[in-house]
Protein backbone atom coordinates (compact mmCIF):
# COMPACT_ATOMS: atom_id res chain seq x y z
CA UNK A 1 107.40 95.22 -84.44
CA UNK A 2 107.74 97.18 -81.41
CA UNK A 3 108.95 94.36 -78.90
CA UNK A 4 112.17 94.17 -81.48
CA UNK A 5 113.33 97.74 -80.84
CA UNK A 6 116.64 98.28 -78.88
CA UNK A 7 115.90 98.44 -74.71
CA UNK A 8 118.70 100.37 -72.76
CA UNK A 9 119.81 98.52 -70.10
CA UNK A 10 118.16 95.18 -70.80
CA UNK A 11 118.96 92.67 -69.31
CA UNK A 12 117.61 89.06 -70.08
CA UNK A 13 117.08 87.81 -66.65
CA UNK A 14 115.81 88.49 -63.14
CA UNK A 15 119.43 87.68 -62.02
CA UNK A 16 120.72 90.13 -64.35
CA UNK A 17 118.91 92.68 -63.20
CA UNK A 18 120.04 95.78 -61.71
CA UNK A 19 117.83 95.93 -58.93
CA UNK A 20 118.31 98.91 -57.07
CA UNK A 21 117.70 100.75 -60.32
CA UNK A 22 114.46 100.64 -62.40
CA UNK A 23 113.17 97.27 -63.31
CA UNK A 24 110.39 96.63 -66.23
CA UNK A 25 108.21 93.13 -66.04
CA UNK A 26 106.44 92.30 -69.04
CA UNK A 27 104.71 89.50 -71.39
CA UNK A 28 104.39 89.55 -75.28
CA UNK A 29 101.40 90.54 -76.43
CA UNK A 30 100.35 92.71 -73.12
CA UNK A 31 99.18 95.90 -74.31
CA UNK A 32 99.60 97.53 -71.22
CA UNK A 33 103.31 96.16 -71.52
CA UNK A 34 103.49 98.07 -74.77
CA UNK A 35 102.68 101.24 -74.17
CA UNK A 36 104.63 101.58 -71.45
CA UNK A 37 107.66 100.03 -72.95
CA UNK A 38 107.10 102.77 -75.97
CA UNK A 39 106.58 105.21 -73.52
CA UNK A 40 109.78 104.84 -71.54
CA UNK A 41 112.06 104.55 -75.03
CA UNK A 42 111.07 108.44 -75.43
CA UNK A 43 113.03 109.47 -71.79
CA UNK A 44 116.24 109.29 -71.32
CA UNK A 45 115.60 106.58 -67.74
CA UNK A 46 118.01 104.19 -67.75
CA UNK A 47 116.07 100.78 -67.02
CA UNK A 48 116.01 97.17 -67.37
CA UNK A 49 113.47 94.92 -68.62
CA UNK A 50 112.73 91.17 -68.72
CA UNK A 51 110.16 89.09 -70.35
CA UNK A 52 108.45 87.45 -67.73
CA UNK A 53 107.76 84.05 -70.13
CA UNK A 54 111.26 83.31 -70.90
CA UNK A 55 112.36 83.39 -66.61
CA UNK A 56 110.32 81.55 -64.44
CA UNK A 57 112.43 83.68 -61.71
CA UNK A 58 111.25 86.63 -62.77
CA UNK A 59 107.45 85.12 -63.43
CA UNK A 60 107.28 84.12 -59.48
CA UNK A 61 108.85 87.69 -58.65
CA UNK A 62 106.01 89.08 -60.09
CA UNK A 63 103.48 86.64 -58.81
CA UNK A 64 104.90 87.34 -54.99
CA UNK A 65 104.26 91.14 -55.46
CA UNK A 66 101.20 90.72 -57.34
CA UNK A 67 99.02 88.75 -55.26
CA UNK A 68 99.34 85.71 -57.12
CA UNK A 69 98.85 86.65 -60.76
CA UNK A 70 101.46 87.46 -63.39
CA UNK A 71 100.16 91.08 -63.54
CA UNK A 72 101.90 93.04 -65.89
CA UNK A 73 103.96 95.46 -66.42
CA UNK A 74 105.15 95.49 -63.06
CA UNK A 75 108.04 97.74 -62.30
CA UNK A 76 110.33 97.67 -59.81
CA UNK A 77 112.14 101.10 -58.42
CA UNK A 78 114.59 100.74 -56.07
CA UNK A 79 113.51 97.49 -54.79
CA UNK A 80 109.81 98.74 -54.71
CA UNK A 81 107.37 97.11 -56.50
CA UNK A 82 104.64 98.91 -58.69
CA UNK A 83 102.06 96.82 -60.22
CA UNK A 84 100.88 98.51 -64.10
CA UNK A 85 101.86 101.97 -63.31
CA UNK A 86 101.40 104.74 -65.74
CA UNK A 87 104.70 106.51 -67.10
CA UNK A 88 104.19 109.43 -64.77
CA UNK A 89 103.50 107.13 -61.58
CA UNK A 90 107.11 105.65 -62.79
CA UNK A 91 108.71 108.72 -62.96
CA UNK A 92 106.98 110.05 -59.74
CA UNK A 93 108.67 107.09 -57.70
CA UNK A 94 111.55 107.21 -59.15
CA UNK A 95 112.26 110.83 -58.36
CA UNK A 96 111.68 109.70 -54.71
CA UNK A 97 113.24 107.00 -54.60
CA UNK A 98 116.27 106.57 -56.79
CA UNK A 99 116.83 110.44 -58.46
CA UNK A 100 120.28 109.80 -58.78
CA UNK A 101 118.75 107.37 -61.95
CA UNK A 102 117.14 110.12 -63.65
CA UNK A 103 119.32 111.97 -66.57
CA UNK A 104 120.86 115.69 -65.68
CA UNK A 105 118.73 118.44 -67.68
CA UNK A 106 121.48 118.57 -70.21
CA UNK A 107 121.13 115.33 -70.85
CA UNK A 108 124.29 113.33 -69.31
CA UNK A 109 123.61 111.41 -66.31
CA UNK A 110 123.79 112.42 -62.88
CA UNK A 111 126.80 112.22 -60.78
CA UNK A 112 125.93 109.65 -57.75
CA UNK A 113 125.44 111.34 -54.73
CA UNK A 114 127.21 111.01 -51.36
């Protein structure tokens, strides 16, 4: 099952979370949720995610940036919030707003900048 694979950099609650890196919301059983949790295992992002069903923090984080519902995947990036994003939309804001999180082209990560 797909929602037992290995997740770099997961972290099992909103207070856990690295923040002011790449954040993944998600349910069981959200398709959407899938496919972009498959889709991110194929780059080399380093990201956290948390099931919003097992942390009610994390559930009312969502529902704040959400208007209300527990729309997911919702990803945070850099403290931004993107409600169901595609994988390019991720990587998009992420290049703008937190590059220092994507992997060098040989495949190490990126030194932080100054």
């Amino acid at each position: 099952m797909l929602t037992n694979l290995p997740r770099r950099g997961y972290a099992s609650s909103f207070k856990d979370a690295d923040h002011a890196g790449v954040v993944l919301y998600w349910r069981p059983g959200c398709r959407f949720c899938m496919r972009l949790r498959l889709r991110l295992r194929f780059t080399r992002l380093s990201y956290h995610e948390i099931n919003i069903w097992k942390d009610q923090e994390a559930a009312r984080f969502v529902r704040s940036v959400a208007g209300g519902n527990e729309t997911v995947p919702t990803v945070i990036v850099a403290g931004r919030a993107m409600v169901n994003p595609s994988l390019q939309q991720l990587i998009d804001a992420v290049k703008v707003s937190a590059p220092q999180l994507l992997p060098a082209e040989d495949g190490r990560k990126k030194p932080p900048q100054p």
